[in-house]
C-alpha atoms as a PDB file:
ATOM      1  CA  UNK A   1     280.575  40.012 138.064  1.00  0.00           C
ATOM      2  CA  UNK A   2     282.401  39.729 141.170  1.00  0.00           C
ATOM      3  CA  UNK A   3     284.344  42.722 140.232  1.00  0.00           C
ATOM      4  CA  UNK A   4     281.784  44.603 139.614  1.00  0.00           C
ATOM      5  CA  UNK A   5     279.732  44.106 142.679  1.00  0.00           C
ATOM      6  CA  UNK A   6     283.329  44.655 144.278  1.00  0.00           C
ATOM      7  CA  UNK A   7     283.898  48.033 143.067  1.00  0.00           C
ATOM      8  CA  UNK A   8     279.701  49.248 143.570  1.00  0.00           C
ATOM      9  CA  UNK A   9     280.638  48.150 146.904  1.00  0.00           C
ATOM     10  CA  UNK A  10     283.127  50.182 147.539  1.00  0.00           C
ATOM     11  CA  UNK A  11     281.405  53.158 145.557  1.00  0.00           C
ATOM     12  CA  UNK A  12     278.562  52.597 148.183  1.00  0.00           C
ATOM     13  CA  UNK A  13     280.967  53.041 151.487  1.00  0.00           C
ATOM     14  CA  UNK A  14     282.966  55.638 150.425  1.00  0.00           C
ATOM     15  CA  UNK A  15     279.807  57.478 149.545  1.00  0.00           C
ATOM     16  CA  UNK A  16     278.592  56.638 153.033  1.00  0.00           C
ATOM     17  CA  UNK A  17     282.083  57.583 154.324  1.00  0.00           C
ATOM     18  CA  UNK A  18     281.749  61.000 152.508  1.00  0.00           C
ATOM     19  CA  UNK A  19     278.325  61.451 154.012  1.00  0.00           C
ATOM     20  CA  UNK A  20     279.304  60.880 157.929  1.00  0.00           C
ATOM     21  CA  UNK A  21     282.779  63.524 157.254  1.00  0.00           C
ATOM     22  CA  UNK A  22     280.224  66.109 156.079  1.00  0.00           C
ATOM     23  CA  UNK A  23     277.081  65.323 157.866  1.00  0.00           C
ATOM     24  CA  UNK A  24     278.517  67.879 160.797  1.00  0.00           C
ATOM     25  CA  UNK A  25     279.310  70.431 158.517  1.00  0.00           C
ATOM     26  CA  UNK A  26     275.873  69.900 156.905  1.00  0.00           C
ATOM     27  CA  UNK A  27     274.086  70.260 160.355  1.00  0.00           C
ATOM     28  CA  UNK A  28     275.765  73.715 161.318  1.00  0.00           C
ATOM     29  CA  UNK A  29     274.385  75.289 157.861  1.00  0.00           C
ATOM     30  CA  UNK A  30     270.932  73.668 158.503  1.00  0.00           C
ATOM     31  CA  UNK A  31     271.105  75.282 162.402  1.00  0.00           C
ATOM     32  CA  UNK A  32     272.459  78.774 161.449  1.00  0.00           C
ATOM     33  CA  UNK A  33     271.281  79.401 157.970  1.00  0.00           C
ATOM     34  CA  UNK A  34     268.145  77.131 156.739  1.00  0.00           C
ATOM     35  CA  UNK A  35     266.537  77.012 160.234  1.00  0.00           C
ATOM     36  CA  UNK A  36     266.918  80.827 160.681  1.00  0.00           C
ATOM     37  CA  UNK A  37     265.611  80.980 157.666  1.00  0.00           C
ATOM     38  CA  UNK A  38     262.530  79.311 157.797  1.00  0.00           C
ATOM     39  CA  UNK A  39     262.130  80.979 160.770  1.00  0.00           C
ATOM     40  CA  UNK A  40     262.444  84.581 159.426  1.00  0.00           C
ATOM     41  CA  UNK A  41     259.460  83.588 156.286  1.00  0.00           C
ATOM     42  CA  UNK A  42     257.796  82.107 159.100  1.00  0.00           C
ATOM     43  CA  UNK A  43     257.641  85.007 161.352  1.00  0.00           C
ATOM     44  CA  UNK A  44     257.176  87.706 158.531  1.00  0.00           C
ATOM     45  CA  UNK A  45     253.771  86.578 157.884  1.00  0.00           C
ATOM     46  CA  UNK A  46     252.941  87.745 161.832  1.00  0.00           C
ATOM     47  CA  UNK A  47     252.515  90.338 164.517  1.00  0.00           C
ATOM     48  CA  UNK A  48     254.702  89.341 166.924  1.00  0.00           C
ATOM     49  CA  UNK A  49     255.994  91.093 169.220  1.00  0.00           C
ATOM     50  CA  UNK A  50     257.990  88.892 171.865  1.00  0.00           C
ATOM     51  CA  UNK A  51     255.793  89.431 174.570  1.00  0.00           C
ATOM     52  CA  UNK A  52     252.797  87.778 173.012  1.00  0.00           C
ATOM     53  CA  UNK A  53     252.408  84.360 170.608  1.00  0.00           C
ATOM     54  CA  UNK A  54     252.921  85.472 167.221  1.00  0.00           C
ATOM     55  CA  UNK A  55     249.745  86.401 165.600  1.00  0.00           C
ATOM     56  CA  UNK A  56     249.591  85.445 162.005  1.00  0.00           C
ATOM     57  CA  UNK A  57     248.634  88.642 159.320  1.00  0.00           C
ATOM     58  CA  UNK A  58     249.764  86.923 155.801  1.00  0.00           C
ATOM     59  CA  UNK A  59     251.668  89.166 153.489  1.00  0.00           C
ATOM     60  CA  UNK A  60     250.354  92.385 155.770  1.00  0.00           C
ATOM     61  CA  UNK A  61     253.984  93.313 156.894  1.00  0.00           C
ATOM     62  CA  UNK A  62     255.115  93.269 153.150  1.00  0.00           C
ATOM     63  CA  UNK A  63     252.408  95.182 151.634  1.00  0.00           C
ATOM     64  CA  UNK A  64     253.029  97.822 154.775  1.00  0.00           C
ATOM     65  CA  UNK A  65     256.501  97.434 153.301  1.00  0.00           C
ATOM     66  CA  UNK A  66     256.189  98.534 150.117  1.00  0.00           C
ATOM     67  CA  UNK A  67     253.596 101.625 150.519  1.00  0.00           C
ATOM     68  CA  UNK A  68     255.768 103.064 153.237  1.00  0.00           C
ATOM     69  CA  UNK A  69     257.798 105.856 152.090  1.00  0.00           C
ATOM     70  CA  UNK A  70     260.510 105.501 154.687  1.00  0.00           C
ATOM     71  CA  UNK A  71     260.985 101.709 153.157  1.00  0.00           C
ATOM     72  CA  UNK A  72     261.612 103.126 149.871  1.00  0.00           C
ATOM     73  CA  UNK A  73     263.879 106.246 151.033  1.00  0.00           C
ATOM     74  CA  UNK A  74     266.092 103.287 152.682  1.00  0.00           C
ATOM     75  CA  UNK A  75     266.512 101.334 149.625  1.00  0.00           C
ATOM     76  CA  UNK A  76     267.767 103.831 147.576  1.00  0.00           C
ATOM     77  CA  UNK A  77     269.877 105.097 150.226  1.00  0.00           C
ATOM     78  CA  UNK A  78     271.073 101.352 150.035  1.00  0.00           C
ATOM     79  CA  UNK A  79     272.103 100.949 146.493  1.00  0.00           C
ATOM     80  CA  UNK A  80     273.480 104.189 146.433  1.00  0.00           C
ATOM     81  CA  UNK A  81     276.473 103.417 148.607  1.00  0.00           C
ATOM     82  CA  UNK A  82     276.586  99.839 147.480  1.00  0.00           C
ATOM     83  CA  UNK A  83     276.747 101.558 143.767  1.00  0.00           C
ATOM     84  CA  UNK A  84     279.074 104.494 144.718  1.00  0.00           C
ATOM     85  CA  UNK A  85     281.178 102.533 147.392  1.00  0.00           C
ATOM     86  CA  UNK A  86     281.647  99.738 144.547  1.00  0.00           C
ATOM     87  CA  UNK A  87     282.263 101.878 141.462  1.00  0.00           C
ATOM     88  CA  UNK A  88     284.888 104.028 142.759  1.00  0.00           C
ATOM     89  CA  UNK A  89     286.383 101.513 145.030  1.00  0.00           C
ATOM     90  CA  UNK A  90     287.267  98.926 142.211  1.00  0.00           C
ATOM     91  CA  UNK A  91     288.979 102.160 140.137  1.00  0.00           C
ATOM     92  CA  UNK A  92     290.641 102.835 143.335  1.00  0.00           C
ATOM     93  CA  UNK A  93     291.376  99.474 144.533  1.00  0.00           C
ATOM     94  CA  UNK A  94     293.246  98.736 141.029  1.00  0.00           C
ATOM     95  CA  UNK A  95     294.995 101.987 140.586  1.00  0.00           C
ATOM     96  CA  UNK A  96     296.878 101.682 144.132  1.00  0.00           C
ATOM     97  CA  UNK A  97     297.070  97.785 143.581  1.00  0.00           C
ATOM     98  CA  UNK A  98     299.413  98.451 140.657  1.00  0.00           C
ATOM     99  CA  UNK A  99     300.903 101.289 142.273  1.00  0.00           C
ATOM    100  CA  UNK A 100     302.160  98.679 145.044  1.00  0.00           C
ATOM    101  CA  UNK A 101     303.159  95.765 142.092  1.00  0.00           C
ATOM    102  CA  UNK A 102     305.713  98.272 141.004  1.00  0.00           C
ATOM    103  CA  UNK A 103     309.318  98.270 143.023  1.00  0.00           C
ATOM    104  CA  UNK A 104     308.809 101.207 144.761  1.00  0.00           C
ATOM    105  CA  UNK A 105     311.214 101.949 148.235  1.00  0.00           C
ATOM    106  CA  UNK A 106     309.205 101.558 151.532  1.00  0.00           C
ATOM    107  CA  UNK A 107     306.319  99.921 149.119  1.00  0.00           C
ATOM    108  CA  UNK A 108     306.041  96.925 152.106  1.00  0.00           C
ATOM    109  CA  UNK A 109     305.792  99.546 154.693  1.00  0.00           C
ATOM    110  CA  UNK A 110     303.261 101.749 152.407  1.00  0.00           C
ATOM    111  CA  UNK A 111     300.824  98.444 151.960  1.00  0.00           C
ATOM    112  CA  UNK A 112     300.895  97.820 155.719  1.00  0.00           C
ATOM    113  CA  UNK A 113     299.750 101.523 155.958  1.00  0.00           C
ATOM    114  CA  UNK A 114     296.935 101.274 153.540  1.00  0.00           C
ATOM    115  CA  UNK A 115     295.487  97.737 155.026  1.00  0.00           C
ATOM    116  CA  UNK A 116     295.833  98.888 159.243  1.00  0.00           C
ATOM    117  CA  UNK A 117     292.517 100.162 158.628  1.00  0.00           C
ATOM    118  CA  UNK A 118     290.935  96.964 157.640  1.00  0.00           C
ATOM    119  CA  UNK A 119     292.360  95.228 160.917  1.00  0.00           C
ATOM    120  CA  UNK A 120     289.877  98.289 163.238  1.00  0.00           C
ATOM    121  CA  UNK A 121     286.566  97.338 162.994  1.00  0.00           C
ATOM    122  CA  UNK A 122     283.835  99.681 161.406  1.00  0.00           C
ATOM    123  CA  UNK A 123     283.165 100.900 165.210  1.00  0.00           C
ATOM    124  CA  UNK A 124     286.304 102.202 165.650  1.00  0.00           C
ATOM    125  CA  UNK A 125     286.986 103.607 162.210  1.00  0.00           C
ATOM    126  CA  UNK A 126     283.344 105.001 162.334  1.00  0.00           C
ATOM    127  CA  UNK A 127     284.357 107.147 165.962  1.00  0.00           C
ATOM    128  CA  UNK A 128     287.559 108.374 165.052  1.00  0.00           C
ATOM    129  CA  UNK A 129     285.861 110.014 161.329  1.00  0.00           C
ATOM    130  CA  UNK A 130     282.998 111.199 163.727  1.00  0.00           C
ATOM    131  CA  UNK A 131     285.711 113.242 165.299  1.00  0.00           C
ATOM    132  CA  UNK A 132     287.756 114.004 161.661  1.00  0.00           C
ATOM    133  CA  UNK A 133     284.401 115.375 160.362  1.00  0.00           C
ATOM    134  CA  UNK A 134     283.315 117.177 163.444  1.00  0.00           C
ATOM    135  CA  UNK A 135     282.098 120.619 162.321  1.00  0.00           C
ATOM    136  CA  UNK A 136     283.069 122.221 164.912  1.00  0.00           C
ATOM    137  CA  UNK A 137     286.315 120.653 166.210  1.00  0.00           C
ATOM    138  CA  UNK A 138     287.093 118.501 163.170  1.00  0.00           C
ATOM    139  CA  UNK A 139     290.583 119.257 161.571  1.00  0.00           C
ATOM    140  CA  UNK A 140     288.532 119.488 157.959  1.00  0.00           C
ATOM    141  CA  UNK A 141     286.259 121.529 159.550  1.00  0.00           C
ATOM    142  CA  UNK A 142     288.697 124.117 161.188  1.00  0.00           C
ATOM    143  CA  UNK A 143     291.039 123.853 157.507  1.00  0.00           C
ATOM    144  CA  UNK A 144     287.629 125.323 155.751  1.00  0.00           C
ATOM    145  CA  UNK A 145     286.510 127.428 158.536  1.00  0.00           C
ATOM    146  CA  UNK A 146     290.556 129.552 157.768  1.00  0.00           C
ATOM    147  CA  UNK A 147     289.905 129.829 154.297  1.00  0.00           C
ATOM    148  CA  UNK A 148     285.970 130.604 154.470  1.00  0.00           C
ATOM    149  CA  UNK A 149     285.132 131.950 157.668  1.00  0.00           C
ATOM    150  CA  UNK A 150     282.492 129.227 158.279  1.00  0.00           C
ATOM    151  CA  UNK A 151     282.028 126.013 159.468  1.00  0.00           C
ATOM    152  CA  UNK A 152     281.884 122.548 157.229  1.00  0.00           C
ATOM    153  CA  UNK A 153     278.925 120.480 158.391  1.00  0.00           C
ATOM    154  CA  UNK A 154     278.828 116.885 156.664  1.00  0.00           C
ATOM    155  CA  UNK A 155     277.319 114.582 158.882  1.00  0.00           C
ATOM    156  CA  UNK A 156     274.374 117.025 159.401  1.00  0.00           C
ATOM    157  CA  UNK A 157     274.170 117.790 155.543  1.00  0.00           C
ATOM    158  CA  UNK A 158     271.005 115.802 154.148  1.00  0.00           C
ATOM    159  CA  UNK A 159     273.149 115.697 150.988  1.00  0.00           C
ATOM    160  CA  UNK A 160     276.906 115.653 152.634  1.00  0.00           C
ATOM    161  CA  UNK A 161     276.541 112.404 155.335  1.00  0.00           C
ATOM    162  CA  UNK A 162     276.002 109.383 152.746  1.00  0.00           C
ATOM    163  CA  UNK A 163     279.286 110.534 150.569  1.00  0.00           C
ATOM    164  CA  UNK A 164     280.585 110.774 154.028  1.00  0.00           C
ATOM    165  CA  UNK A 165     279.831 107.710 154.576  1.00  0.00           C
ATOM    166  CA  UNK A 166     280.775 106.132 151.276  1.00  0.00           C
ATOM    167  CA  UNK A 167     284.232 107.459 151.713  1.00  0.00           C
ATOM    168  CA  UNK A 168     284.676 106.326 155.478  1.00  0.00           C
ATOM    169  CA  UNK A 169     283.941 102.673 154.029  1.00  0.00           C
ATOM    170  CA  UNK A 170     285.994 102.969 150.877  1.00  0.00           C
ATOM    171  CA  UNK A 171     288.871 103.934 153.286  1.00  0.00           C
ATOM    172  CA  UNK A 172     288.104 100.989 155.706  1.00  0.00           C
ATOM    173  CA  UNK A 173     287.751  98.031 153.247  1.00  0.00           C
ATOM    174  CA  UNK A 174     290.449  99.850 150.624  1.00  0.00           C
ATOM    175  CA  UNK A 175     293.517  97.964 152.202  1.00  0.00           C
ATOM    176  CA  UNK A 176     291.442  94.281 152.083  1.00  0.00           C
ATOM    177  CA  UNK A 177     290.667  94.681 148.126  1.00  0.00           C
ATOM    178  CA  UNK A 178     293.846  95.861 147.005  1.00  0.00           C
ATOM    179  CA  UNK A 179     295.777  93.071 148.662  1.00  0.00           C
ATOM    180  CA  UNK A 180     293.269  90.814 146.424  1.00  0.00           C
ATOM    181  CA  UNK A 181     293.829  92.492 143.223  1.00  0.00           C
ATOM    182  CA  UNK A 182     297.790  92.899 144.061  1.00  0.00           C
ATOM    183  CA  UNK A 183     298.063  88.996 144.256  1.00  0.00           C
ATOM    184  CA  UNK A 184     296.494  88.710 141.174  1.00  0.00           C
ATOM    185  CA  UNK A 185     298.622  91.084 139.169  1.00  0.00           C
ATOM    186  CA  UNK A 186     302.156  89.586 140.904  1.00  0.00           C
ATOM    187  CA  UNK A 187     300.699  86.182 138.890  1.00  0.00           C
ATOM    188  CA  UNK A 188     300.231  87.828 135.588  1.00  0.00           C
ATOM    189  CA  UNK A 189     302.702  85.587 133.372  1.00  0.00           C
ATOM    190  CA  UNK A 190     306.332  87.901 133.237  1.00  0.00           C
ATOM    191  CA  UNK A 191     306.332  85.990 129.329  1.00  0.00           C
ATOM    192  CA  UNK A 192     303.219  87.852 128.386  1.00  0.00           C
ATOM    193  CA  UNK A 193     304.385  91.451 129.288  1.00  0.00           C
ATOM    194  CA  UNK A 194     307.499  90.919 128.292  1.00  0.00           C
ATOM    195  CA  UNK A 195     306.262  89.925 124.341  1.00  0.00           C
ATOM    196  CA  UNK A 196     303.966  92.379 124.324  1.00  0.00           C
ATOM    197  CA  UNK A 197     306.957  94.856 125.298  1.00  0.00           C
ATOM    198  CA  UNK A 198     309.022  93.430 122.349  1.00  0.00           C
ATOM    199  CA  UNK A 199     306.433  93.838 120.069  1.00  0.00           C
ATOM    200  CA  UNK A 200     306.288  97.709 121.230  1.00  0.00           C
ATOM    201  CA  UNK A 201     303.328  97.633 123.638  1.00  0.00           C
ATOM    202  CA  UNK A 202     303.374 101.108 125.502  1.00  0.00           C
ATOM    203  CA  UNK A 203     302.693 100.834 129.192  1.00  0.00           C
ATOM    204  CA  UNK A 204     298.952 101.422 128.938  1.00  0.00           C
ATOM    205  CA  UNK A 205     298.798  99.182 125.889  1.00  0.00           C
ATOM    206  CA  UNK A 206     300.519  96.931 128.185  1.00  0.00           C
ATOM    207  CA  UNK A 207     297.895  96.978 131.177  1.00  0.00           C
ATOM    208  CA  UNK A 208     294.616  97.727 128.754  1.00  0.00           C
ATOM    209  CA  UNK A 209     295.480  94.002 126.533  1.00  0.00           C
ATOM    210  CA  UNK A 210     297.645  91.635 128.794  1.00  0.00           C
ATOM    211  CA  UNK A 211     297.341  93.029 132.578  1.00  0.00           C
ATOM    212  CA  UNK A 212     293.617  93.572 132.643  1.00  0.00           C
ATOM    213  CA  UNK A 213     292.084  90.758 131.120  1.00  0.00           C
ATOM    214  CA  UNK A 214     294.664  88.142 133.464  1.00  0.00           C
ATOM    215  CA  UNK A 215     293.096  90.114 136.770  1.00  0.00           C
ATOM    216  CA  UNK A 216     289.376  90.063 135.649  1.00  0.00           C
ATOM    217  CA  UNK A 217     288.466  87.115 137.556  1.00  0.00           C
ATOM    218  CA  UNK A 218     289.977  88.766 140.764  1.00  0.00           C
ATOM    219  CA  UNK A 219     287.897  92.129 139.928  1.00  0.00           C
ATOM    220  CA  UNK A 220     284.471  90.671 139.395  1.00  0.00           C
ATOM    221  CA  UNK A 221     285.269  88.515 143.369  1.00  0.00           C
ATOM    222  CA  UNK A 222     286.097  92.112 144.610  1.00  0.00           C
ATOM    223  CA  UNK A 223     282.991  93.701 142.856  1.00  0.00           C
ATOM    224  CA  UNK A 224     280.441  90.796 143.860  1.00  0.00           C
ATOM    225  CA  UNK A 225     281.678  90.469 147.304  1.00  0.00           C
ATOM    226  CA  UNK A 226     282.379  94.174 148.236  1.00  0.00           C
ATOM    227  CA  UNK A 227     278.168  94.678 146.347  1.00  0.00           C
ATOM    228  CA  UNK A 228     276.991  91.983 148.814  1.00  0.00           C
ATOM    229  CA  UNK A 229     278.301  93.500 151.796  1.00  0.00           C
ATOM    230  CA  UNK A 230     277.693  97.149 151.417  1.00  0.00           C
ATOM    231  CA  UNK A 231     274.072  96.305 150.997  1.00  0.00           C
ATOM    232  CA  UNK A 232     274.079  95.057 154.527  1.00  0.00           C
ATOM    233  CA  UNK A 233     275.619  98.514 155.776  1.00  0.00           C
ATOM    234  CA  UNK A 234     274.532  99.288 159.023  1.00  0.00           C
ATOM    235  CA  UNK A 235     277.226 100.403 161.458  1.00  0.00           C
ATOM    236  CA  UNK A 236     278.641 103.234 160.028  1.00  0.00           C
ATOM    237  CA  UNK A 237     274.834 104.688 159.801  1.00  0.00           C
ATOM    238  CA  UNK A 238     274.517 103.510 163.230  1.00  0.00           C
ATOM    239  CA  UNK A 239     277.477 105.200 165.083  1.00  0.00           C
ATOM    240  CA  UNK A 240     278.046 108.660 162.723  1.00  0.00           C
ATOM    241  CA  UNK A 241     274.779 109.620 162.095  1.00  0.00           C
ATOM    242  CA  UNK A 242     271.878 107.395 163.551  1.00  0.00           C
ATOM    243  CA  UNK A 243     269.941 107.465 160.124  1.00  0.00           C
ATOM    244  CA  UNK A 244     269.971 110.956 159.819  1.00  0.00           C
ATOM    245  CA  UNK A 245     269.713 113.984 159.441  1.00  0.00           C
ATOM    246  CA  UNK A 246     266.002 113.361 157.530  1.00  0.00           C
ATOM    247  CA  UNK A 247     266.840 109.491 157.063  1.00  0.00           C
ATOM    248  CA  UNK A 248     269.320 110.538 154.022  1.00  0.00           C
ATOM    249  CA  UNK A 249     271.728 107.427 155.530  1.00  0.00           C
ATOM    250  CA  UNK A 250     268.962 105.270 156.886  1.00  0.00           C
ATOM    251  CA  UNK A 251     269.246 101.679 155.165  1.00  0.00           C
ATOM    252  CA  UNK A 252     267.691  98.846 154.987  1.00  0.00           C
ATOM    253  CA  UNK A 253     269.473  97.077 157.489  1.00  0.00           C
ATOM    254  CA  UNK A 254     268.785  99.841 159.982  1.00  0.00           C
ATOM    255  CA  UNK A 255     264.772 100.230 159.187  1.00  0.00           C
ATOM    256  CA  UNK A 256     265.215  96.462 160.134  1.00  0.00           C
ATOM    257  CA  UNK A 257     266.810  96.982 163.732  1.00  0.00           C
ATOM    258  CA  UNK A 258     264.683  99.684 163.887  1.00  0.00           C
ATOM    259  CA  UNK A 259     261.317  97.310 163.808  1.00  0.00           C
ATOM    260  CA  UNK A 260     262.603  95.048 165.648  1.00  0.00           C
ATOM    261  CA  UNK A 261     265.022  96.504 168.770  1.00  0.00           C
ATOM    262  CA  UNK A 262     262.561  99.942 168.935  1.00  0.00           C
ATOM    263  CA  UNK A 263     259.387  99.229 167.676  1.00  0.00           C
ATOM    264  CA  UNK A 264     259.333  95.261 168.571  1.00  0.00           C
ATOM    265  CA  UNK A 265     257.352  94.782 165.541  1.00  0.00           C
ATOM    266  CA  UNK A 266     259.620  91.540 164.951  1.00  0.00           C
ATOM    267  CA  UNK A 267     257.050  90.522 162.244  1.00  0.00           C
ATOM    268  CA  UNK A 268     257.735  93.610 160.142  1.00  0.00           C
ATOM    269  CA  UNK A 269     261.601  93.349 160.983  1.00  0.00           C
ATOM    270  CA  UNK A 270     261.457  89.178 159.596  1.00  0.00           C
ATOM    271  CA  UNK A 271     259.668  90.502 156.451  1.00  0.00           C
ATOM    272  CA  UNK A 272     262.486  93.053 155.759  1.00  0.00           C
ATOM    273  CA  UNK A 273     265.102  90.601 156.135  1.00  0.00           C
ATOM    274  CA  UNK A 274     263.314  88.055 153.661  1.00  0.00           C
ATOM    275  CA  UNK A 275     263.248  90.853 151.399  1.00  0.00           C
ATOM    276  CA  UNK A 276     266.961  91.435 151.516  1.00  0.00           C
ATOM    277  CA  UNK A 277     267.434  87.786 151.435  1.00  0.00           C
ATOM    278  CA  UNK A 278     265.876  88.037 148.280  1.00  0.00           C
ATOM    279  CA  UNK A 279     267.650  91.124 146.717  1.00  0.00           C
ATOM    280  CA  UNK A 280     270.862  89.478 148.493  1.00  0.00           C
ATOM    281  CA  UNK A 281     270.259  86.312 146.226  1.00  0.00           C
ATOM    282  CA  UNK A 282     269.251  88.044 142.639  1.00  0.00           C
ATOM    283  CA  UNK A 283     272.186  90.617 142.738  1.00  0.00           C
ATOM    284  CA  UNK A 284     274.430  88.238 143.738  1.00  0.00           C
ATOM    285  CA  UNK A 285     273.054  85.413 140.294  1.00  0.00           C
ATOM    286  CA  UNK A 286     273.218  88.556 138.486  1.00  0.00           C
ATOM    287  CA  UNK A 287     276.744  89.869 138.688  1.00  0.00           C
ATOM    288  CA  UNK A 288     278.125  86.099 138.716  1.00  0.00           C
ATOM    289  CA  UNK A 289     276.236  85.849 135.452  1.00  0.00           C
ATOM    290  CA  UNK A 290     277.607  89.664 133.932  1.00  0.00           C
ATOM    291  CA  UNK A 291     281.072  88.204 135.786  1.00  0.00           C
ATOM    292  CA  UNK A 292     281.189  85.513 133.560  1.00  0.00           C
ATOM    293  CA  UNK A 293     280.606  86.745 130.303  1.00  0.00           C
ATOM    294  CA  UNK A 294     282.776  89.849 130.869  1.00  0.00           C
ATOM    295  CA  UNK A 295     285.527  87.268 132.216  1.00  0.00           C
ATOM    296  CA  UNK A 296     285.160  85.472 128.636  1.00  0.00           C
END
């Protein structure tokens, strides 16, 4: 019995001990995610407009929301560079991530090339396409303009500036990925390739039945996390093409800073980061859920 209420004893303090090492960890997530939070659903179901108390409206900002065509127009715009960014990226990321596992000459240099991108932020990267895609004295621009006698315009296309776009960001965030997916094919087990070599696996036999199901787990982080974050895209909108032209690159994000920083409708601008919240939190069950099963 002693021995017993010994050991429950000790259970107790080094639960306690375990609670006062993480209670300030625990505090900074309740101040700068669960407050914020609360405070976002709070002030989504008001009119508030900083200069005023908040004025409370229910679910008026969300049903507003949902029958506004510009709302809609900026979702799809959303999930079609999360989809396109996403879908070519990971074929991308993998085909120049086993590029690089081979022993190629300069392939240290080369990777260092491919990932300088990642260390400019999207600012910087966004100016310096700006000027690449400039119709009028953009290099691409001036390379069509000798073959066709006229000018390219991309950013200004309706239909040219959200591929645009999607390729800037593939470009930025290629270098980040493939270092990711490279790790994970240096750890593929040497024994594996090598007996499915002897038993005269071919190359693409080789990658299809030993590489590929090793590096799954590393894909579906890159898929999941790269998804998340291109449905937050906002700066690359922002600096190349300020929503336009005809809000074919506005996103959701930017509808949000739009409510809130132009139109100080900070009500509205709470209720359309709830909803993202929301999306944020489904997508991201659902792919861990497809993740899993395809990683079985």
């Amino acid at each position: 019995m002693a021995s017993e209420a010994a050991r429950a004893s000790t259970r107790h303090r080094q639960r306690a001990f375990g609670i006062v090492l993480s209670a300030p960890a625990l505090l900074l997530v309740l101040g700068f995610s669960v407050v914020p939070l609360i405070a976002a659903v709070g002030l989504s179901l008001t009119s508030f407009d900083l200069f005023s108390s908040p004025r409370f409206i229910g679910l008026r900002n969300y049903q507003q929301l949902l029958a506004d065509p510009v709302f809609w127009t900026a979702t799809g715009n959303t999930l079609i560079f999360a989809v396109g960014q996403v879908s070519v990226g990971i074929v991308v990321v993998i085909f120049v991530a086993v590029l690089f596992n081979q022993a190629l000459r300069g392939g240290a240099i080369m990777r260092t090339i491919v990932y300088l991108p990642q260390a400019a932020s999207y600012v910087v990267v966004a100016l310096v396409w700006n000027l690449l895609l400039d119709p009028f004295a953009g290099p691409l621009s001036r390379l069509v303009q000798q073959f066709t006698g006229e000018i390219l315009p991309v950013l200004t296309d309706s239909g040219r500036a959200l591929p645009a776009i999607v390729v800037m960001s593939l470009w930025r965030n290629l270098g980040y990925f493939m270092i990711i997916v490279l790790a994970a094919l240096q750890a593929v087990p040497n024994e594996l390739l090598e007996a499915a070599r002897v038993d005269g696996a071919g190359a693409v036999s080789r990658f299809r039945w030993v590489t590929l199901p090793e590096i799954i787990p590393a894909v579906i982080f890159v898929a999941i996390t790269w998804f998340l974050g291109a449905l937050q895209m906002f700066t690359q909108s922002y600096v190349m093409t300020q929503g336009g032209p005809v809000n074919a690159t506005r996103t959701i994000v930017y509808i949000m800073y739009d409510q809130a920083f132009a139109a100080l409708n900070f009500g509205k601008a709470s209720a359309i980061a709830v909803l993202l919240f929301g999306a944020v939190v489904v997508v991201s069950v659902a792919l861990r859920l497809v993740g899993r099963r395809v990683a079985v």
